[in-house]
C-alpha atoms as a PDB file:
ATOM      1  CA  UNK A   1      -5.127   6.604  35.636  1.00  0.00           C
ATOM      2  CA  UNK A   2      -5.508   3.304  34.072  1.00  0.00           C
ATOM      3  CA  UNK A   3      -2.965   1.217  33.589  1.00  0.00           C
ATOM      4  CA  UNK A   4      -4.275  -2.056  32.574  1.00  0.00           C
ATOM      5  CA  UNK A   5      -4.029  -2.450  28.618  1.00  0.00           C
ATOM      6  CA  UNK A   6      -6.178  -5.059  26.917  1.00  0.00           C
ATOM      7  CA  UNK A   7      -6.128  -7.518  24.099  1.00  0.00           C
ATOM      8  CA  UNK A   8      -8.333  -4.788  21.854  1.00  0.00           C
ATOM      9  CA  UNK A   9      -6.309  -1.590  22.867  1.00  0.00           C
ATOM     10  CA  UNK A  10      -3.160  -3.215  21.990  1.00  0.00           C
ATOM     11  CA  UNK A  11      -4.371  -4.816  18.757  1.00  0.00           C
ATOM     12  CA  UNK A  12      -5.834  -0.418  17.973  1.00  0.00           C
ATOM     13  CA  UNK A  13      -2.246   0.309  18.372  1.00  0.00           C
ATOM     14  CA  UNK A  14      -0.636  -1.691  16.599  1.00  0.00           C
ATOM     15  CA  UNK A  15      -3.001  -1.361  13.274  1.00  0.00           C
ATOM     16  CA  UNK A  16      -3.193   2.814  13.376  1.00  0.00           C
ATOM     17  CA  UNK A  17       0.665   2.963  14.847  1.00  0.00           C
ATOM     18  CA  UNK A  18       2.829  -0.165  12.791  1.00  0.00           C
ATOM     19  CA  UNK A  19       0.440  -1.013   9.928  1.00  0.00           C
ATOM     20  CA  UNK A  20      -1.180   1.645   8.421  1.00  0.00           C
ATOM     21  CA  UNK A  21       1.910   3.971   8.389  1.00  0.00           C
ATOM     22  CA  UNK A  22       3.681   0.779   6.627  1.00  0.00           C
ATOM     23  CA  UNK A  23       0.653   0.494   3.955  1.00  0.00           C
ATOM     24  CA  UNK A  24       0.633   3.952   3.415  1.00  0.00           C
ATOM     25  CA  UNK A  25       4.851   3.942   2.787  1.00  0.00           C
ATOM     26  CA  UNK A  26       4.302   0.905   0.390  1.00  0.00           C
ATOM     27  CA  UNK A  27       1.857   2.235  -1.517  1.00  0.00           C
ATOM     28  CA  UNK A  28       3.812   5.127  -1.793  1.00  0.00           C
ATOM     29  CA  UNK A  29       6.507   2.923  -3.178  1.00  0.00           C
ATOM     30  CA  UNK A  30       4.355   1.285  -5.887  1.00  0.00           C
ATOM     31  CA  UNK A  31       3.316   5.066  -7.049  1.00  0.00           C
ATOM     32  CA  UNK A  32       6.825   5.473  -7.165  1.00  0.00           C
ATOM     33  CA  UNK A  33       7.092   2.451  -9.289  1.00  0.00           C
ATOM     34  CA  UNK A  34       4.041   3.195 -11.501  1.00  0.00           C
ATOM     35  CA  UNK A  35       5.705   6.863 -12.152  1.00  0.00           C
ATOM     36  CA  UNK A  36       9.027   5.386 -12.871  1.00  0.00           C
ATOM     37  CA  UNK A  37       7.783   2.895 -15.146  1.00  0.00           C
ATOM     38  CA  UNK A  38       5.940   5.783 -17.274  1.00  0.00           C
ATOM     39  CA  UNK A  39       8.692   7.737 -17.320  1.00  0.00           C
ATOM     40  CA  UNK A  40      10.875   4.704 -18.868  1.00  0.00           C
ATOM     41  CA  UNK A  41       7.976   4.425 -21.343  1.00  0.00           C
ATOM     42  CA  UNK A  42       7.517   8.189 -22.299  1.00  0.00           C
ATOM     43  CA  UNK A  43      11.113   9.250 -22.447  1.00  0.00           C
ATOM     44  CA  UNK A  44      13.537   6.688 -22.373  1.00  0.00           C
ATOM     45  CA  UNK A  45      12.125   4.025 -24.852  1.00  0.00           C
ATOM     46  CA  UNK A  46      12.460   6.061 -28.296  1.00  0.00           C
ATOM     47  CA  UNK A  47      11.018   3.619 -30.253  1.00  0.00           C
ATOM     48  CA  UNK A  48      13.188   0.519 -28.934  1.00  0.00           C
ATOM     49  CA  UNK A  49      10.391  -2.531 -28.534  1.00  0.00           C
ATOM     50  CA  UNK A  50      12.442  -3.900 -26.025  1.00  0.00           C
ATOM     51  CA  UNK A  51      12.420  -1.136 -23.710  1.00  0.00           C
ATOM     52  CA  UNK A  52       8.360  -0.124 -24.485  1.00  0.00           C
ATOM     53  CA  UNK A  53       8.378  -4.211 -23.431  1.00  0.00           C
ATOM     54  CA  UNK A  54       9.992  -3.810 -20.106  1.00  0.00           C
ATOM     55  CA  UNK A  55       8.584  -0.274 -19.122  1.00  0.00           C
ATOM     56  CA  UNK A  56       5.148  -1.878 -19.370  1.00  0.00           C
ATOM     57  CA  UNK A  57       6.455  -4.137 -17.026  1.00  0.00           C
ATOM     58  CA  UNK A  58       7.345  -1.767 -14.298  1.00  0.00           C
ATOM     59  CA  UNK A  59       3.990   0.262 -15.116  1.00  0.00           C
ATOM     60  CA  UNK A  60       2.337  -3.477 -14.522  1.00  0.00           C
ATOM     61  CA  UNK A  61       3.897  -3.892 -11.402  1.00  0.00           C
ATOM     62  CA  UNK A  62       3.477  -0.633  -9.888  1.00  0.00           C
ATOM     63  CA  UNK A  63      -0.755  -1.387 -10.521  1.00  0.00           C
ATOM     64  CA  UNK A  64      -0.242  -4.547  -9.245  1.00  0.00           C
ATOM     65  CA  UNK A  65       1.725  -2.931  -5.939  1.00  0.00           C
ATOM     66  CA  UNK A  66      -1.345  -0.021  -5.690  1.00  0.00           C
ATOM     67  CA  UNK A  67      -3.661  -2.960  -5.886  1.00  0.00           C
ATOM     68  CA  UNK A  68      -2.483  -4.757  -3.396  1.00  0.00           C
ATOM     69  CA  UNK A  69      -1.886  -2.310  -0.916  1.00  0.00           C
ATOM     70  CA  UNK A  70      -5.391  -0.373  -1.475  1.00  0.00           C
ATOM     71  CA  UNK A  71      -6.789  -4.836  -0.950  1.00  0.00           C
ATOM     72  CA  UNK A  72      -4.928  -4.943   2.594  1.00  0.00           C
ATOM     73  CA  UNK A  73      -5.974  -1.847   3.444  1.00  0.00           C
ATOM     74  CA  UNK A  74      -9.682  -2.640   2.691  1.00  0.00           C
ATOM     75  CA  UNK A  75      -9.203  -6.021   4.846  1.00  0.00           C
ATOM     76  CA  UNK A  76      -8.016  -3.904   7.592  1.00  0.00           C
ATOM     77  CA  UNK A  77     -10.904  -2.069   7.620  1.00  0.00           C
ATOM     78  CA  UNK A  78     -13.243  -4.828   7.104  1.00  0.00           C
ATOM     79  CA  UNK A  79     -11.669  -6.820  10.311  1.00  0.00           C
ATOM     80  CA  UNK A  80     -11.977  -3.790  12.372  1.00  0.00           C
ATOM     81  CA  UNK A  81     -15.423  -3.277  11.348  1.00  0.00           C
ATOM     82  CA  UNK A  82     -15.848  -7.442  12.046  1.00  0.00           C
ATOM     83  CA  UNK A  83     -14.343  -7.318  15.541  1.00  0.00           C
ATOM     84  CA  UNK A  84     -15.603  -4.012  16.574  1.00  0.00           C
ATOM     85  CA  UNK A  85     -12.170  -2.711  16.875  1.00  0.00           C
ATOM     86  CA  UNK A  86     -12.665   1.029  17.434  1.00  0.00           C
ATOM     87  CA  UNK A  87      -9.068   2.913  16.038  1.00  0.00           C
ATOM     88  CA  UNK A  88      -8.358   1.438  12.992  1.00  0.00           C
ATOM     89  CA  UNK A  89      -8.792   4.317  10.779  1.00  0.00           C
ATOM     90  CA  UNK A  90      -6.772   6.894  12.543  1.00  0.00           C
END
């Protein structure tokens, strides 16, 4: 059995254990957003500008959350590819 855990193993870990679990939640949280802000839009605006204005909003920042997270996900990827890493996408 080996014991001896290097720079590279630890670095696999972390990214499929700690970060991709947290992208995954987040971007979960933006859908959550994005839904929420349609909802506003669809059923609770009835006509009042003011509330089409802000529910827009919330749709706006639940792309802008998807965006994001799909962007870090993709540099993730793009470092593991870089440095040869070999568990990044599990």
């Amino acid at each position: 059995m080996n014991t001896e855990t290097t720079i590279r193993d630890l670095i696999n870990k972390v990214i499929s254990d700690i970060l991709n679990p947290f992208i995954v939640l987040l971007f979960g949280v933006a859908i959550v957003i994005f839904v929420w802000g349609i909802i506003q839009y669809v059923i609770g605006s009835k006509g009042d500008t003011e509330a089409l204005h802000k529910a827009r909003g919330v749709i706006l920042w639940g792309i802008i959350g998807m965006f994001i997270m799909v962007s870090a996900w993709g540099i993730i990827y793009m470092l593991c590819d870089f440095f040869e890493f070999t568990d990044c996408g599990s």
